[in-house]
Protein backbone atom coordinates (compact mmCIF):
# COMPACT_ATOMS: atom_id res chain seq x y z
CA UNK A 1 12.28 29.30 9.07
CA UNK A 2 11.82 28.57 5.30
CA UNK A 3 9.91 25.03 4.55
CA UNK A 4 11.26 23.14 1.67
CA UNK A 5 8.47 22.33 -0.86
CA UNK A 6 7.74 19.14 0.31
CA UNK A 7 7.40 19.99 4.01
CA UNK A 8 5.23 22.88 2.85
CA UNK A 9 3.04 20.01 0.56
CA UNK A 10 2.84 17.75 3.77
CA UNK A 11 1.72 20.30 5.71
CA UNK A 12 -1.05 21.67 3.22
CA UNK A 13 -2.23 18.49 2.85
CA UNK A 14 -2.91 18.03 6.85
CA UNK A 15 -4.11 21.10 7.13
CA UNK A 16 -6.79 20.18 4.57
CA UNK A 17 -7.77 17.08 6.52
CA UNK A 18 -8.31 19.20 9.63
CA UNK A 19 -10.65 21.83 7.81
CA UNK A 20 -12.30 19.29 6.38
CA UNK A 21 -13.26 17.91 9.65
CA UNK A 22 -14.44 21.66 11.00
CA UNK A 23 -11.34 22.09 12.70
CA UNK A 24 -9.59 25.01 12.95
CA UNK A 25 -8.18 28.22 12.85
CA UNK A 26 -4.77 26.73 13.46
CA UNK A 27 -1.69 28.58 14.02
CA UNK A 28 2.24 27.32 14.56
CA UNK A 29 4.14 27.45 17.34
CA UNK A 30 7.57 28.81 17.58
CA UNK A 31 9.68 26.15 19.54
CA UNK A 32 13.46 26.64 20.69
CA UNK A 33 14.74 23.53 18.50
CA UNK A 34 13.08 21.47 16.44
CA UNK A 35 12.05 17.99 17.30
CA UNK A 36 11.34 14.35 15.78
CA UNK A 37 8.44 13.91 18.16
CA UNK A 38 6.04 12.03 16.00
CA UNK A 39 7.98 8.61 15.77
CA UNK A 40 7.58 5.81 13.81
CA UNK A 41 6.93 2.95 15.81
CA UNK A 42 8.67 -0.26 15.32
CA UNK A 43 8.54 -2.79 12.31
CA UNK A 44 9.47 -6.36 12.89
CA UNK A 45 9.37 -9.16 10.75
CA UNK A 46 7.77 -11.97 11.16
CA UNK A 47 9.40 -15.34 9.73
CA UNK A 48 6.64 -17.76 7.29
CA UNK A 49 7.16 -21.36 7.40
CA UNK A 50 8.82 -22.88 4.24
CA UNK A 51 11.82 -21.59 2.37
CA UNK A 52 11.26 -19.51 -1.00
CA UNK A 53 12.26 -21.06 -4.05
CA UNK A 54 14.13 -20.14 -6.88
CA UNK A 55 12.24 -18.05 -9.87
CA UNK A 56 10.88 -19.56 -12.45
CA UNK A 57 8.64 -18.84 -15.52
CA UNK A 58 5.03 -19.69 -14.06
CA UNK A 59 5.87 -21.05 -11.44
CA UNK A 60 5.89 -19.36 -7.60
CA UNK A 61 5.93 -21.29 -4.93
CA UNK A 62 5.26 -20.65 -1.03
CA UNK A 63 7.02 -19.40 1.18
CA UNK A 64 9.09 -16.36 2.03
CA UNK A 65 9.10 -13.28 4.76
CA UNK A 66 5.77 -11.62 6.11
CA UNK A 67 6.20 -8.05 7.62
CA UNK A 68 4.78 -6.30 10.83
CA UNK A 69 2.83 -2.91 9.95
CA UNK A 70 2.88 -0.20 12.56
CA UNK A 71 2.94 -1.08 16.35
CA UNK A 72 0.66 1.84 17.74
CA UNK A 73 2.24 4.47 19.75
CA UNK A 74 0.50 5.98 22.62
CA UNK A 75 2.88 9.14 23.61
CA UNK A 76 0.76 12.07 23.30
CA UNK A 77 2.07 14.00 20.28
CA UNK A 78 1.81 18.01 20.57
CA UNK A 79 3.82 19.16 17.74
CA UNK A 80 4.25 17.21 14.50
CA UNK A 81 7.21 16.90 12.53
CA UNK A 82 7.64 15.84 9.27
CA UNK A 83 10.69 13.90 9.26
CA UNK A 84 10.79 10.94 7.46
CA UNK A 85 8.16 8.65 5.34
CA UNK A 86 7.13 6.08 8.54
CA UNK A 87 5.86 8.73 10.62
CA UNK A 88 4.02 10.46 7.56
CA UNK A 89 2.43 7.09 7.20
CA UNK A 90 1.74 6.99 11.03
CA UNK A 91 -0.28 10.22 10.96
CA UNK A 92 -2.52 8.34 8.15
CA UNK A 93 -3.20 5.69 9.71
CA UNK A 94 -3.74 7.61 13.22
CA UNK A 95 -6.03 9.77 10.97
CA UNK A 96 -7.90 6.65 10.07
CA UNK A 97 -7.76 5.75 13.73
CA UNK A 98 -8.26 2.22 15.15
CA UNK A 99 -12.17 1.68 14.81
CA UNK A 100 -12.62 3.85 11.46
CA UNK A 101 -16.88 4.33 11.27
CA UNK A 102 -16.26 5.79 7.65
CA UNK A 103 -18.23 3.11 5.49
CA UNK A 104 -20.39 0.16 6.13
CA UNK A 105 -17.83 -2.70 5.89
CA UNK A 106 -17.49 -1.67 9.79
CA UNK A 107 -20.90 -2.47 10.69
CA UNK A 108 -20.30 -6.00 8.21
CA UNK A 109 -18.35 -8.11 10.47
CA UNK A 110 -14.56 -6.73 10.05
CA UNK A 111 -12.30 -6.85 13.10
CA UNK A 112 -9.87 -4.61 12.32
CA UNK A 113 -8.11 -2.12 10.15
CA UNK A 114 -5.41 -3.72 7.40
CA UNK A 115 -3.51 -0.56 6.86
CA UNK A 116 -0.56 -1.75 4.67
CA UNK A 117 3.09 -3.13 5.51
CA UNK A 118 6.75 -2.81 4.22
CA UNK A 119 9.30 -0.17 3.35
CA UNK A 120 8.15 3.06 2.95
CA UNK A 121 10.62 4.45 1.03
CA UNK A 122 10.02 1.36 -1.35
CA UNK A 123 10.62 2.06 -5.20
CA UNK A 124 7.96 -1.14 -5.74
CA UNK A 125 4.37 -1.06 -4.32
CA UNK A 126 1.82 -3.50 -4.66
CA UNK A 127 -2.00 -2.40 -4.45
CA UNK A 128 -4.71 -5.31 -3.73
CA UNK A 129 -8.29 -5.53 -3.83
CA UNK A 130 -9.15 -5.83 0.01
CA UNK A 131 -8.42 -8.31 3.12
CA UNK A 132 -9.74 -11.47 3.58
CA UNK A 133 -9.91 -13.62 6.66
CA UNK A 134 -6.68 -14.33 7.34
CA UNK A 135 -5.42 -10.88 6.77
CA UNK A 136 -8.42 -9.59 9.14
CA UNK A 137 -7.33 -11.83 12.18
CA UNK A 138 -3.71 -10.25 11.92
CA UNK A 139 -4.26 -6.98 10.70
CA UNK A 140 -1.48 -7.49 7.86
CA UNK A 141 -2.54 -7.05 4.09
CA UNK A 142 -1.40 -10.59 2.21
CA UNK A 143 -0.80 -13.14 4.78
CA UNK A 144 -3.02 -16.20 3.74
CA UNK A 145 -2.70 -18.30 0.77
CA UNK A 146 -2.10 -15.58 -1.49
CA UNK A 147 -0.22 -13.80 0.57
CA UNK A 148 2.68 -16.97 0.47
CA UNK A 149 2.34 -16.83 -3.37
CA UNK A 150 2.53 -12.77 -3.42
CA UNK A 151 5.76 -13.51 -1.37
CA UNK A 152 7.34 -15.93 -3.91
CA UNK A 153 6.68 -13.47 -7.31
CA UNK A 154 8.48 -10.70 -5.00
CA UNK A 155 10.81 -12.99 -4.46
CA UNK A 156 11.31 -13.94 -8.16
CA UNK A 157 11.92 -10.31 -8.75
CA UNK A 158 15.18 -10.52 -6.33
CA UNK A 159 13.71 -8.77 -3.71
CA UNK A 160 12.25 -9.36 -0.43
CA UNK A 161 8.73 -8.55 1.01
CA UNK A 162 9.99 -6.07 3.44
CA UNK A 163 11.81 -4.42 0.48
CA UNK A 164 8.77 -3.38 -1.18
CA UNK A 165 5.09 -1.84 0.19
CA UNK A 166 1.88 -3.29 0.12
CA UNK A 167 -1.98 -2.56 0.77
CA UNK A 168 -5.03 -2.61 -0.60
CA UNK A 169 -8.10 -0.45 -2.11
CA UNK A 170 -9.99 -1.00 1.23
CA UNK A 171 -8.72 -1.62 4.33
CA UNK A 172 -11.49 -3.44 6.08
CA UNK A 173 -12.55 -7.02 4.81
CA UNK A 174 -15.55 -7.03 2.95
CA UNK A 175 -18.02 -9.75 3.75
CA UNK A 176 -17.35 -13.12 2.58
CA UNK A 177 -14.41 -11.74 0.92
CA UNK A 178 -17.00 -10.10 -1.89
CA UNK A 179 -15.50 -7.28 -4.05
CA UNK A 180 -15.40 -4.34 -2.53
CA UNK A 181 -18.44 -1.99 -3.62
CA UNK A 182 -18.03 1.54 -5.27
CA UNK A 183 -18.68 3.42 -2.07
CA UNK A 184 -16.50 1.46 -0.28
CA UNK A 185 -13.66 1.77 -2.55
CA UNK A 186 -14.81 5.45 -2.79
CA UNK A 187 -14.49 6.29 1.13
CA UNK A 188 -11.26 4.48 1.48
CA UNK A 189 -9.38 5.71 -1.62
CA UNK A 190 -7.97 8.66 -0.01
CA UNK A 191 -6.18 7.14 2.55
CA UNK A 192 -4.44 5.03 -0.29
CA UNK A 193 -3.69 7.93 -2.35
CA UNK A 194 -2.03 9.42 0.68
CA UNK A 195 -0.26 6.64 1.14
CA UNK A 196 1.52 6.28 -2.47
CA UNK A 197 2.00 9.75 -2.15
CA UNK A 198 3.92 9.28 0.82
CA UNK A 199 5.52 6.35 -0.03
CA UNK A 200 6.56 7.83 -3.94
CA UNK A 201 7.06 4.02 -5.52
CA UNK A 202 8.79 4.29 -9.52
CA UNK A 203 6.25 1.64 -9.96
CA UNK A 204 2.80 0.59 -8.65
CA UNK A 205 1.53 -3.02 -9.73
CA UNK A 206 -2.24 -3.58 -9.11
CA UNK A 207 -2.90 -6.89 -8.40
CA UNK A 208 -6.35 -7.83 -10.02
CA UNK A 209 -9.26 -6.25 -11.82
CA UNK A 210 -11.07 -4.18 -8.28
CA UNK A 211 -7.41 -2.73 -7.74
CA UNK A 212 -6.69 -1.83 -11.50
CA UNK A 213 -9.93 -0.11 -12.75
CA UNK A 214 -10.13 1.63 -9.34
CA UNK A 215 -6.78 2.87 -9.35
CA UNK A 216 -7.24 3.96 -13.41
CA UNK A 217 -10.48 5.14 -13.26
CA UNK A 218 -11.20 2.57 -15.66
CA UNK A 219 -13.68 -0.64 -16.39
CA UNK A 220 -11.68 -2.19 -19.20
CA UNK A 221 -10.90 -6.04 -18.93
CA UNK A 222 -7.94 -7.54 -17.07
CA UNK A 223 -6.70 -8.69 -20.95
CA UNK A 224 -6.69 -4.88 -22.26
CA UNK A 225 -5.38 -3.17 -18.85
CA UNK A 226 -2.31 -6.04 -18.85
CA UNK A 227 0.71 -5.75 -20.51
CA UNK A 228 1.62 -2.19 -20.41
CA UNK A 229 2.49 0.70 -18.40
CA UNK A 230 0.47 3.17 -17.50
CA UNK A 231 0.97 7.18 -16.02
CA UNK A 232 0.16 6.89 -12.49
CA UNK A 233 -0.71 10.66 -10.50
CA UNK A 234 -2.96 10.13 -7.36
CA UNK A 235 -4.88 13.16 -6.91
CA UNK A 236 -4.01 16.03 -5.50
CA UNK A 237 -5.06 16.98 -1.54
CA UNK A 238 -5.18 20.26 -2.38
CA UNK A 239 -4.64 22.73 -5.05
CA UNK A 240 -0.87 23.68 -3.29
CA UNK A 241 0.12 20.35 -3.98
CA UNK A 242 2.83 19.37 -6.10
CA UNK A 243 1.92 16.40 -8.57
CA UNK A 244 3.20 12.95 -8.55
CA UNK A 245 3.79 10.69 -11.20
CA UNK A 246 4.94 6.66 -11.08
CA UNK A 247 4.55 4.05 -13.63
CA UNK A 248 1.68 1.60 -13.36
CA UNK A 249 1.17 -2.02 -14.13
CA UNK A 250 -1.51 -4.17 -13.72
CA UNK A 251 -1.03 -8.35 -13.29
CA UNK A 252 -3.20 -10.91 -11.74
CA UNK A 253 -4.11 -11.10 -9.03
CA UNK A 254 -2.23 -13.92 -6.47
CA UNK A 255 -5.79 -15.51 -5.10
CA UNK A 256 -6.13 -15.81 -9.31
CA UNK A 257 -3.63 -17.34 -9.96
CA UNK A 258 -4.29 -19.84 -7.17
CA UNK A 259 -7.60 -21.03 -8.84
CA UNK A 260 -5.83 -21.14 -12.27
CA UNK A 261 -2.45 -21.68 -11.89
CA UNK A 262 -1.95 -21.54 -16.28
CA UNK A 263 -1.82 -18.00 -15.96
CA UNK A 264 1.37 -17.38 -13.90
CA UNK A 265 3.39 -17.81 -17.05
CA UNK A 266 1.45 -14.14 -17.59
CA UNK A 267 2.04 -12.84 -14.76
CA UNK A 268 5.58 -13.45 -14.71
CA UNK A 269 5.82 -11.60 -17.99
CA UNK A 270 3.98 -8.48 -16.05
CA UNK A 271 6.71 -8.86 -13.71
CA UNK A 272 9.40 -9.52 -16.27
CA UNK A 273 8.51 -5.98 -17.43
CA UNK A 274 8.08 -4.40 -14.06
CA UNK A 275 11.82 -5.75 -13.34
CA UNK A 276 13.41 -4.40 -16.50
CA UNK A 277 11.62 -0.68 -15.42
CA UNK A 278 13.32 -1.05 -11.94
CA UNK A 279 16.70 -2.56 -13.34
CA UNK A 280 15.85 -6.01 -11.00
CA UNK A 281 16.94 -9.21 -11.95
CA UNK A 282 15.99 -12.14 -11.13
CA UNK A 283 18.12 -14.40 -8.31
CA UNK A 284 20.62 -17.30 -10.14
CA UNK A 285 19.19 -21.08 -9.82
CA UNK A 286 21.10 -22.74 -7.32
C-alpha cells in the first residue's frame, strides 16, 4: 500500500530515531486491516480560579483555562500508526520517556518532565524558556504566575488556552529557575523541533530572549528580534524530509512583564500583529 508523503516523512523520521539509538534492521509487517493502535490518551481541562477579563492595550489580567497534557497510556503498542497529530506527539514524548537521563538538569533537582499542552492541530504556538516550580510540581508548561498572565494575552487574542499549543526550549526546570544553559537547550531542542513539526502552527511566538535566540539561531537583543516576523523551518530529521515553514514572532516574555508591567503595551502590539497574521480579533468589551 502506497504512503502519502507525510506518512512516508513520519515514518523516516522514526526510523532515524531508532538507528540513532543502534537499533535496527527493521522491517514492516503486513497486517489484515489497518489499525489506530497507538492512541492518544485523554486531555482534560482543568478550570483556574478567577474569570478572564476583557482585552485591553497593556493590560492582562489573571485568570483563564489551564490544560491537561498527555495522561500516559500503558497498553503495549506493537504496531504504530500514524493517524492523527496527538498520537504523533505521544510517540515524542514516549521517546523522551518519563525519567529522560539526557542532560544534567535531571541530576539538578527536577521532578518531572513538562512536555507541552493544548491543541495539536493549533494554528498558534507559544515556545517558553523552561519550567519553573510551579510548572515542575504539575508537570504542565505555564501554570504559575505567568502562566495566569500567558492565559489572559491568549485570551485577548479571542482565543482560549486549549485552542492554541504551548512548551518550552527545555522541558526539565533548571535550578533556581536559571536560564537554561547551551547544552541544555542543545539536548532538548530536538524534541521541540519534533514537536512544531508535528503540530505545523501558521505562527510560533517565542516568549522571551532564551526562547527567541535559541529558536533563531540568533544572540541579537529582545529590542532588534521584536516587532517583526520572521521565516520559521525547524530542521530537518532527515534528508527525506519535507521542509516546514511558519511565521515567527518574538514578544516578552509573561514572568517579564510581571516585574515590569510598562511593557505590556509592547507586547500587545506583538500580539496585535500576530492576530492580524491569523485573521483573530480581539473579544468586544462587555
Amino acid at each position: 500500500m502506497a504512503l502519502d508523503p507525510t506518512r512516508e516523512q513520519l515514518i523516516r523520521e522514526r526510523l532515524s530515531f531508532y538507528r540513532e539509538l543502534g537499533i535496527g534492521p527493521l522491517y514492516r509487517r503486513e497486517v489484515a486491516e489497518e489499525q489506530p493502535l497507538l492512541r492518544p490518551s485523554a486531555v482534560d481541562p482543568i478550570e483556574a480560579n478567577g474569570a478572564t477579563s476583557s482585552a485591553t492595550e497593556g493590560s492582562f489580567d489573571s485568570g483563564s483555562q489551564q490544560h491537561a497534557a498527555f495522561a500516559q497510556d500503558d497498553t503495549p503498542q506493537t504496531v504504530i500508526a500514524y493517524e492523527d497529530h496527538a498520537a504523533l506527539l505521544k510517540i515524542i514524548l514516549d521517546d523522551i520517556g518519563p525519567n529522560c537521563q539526557r542532560c544534567k538538569l535531571a541530576k539538578l533537582g527536577r521532578k518531572q518532565i513538562v512536555f507541552g499542552t493544548g491543541d495539536p492541530n493549533a494554528e498558534l504556538m507559544f515556545v517558553g524558556e523552561g519550567p519553573g516550580a510551579d510548572e515542575d510540581e504539575q508537570g504542565l508548561p505555564f501554570v504559575g504566575r505567568a502562566g495566569q498572565l500567558l492565559n489572559n494575552m491568549i485570551a485577548a487574542m479571542g482565543l482560549k488556552r486549549e485552542q492554541v499549543y504551548i512548551a518550552n526550549i527545555v522541558k526539565c526546570r533548571p535550578p533556581g529557575n536559571r536560564t537554561p544553559e547551551r547544552d541544555e537547550c542543545d539536548t532538548c531542542s530536538p524534541f521541540l523541533m519534533r514537536q512544531i513539526r508535528v503540530i505545523r502552527p501558521k505562527v510560533i511566538v517565542a516568549l522571551g530572549a532564551t526562547a527567541a535566540k535559541n529558536l533563531l539561531a540568533v544572540n541579537d537583543s529582545m529590542a532588534s528580534l521584536r516587532g517583526r516576523f520572521y521565516d520559521f523551518s525547524p530542521p530537518r530529521a532527515t534528508d527525506g524530509d519535507k521542509p516546514f515553514h511558519c511565521k515567527l514572532a518574538v514578544t516578552y516574555h509573561p514572568a517579564f512583564l510581571l516585574r515590569d508591567p510598562r511593557q505590556k503595551g509592547e507586547a500587545w502590539k506583538d500580539l496585535q500583529m500576530v492576530m492580524k497574521e491569523l485573521g483573530l480579533k480581539a473579544p468586544e468589551k462587555k
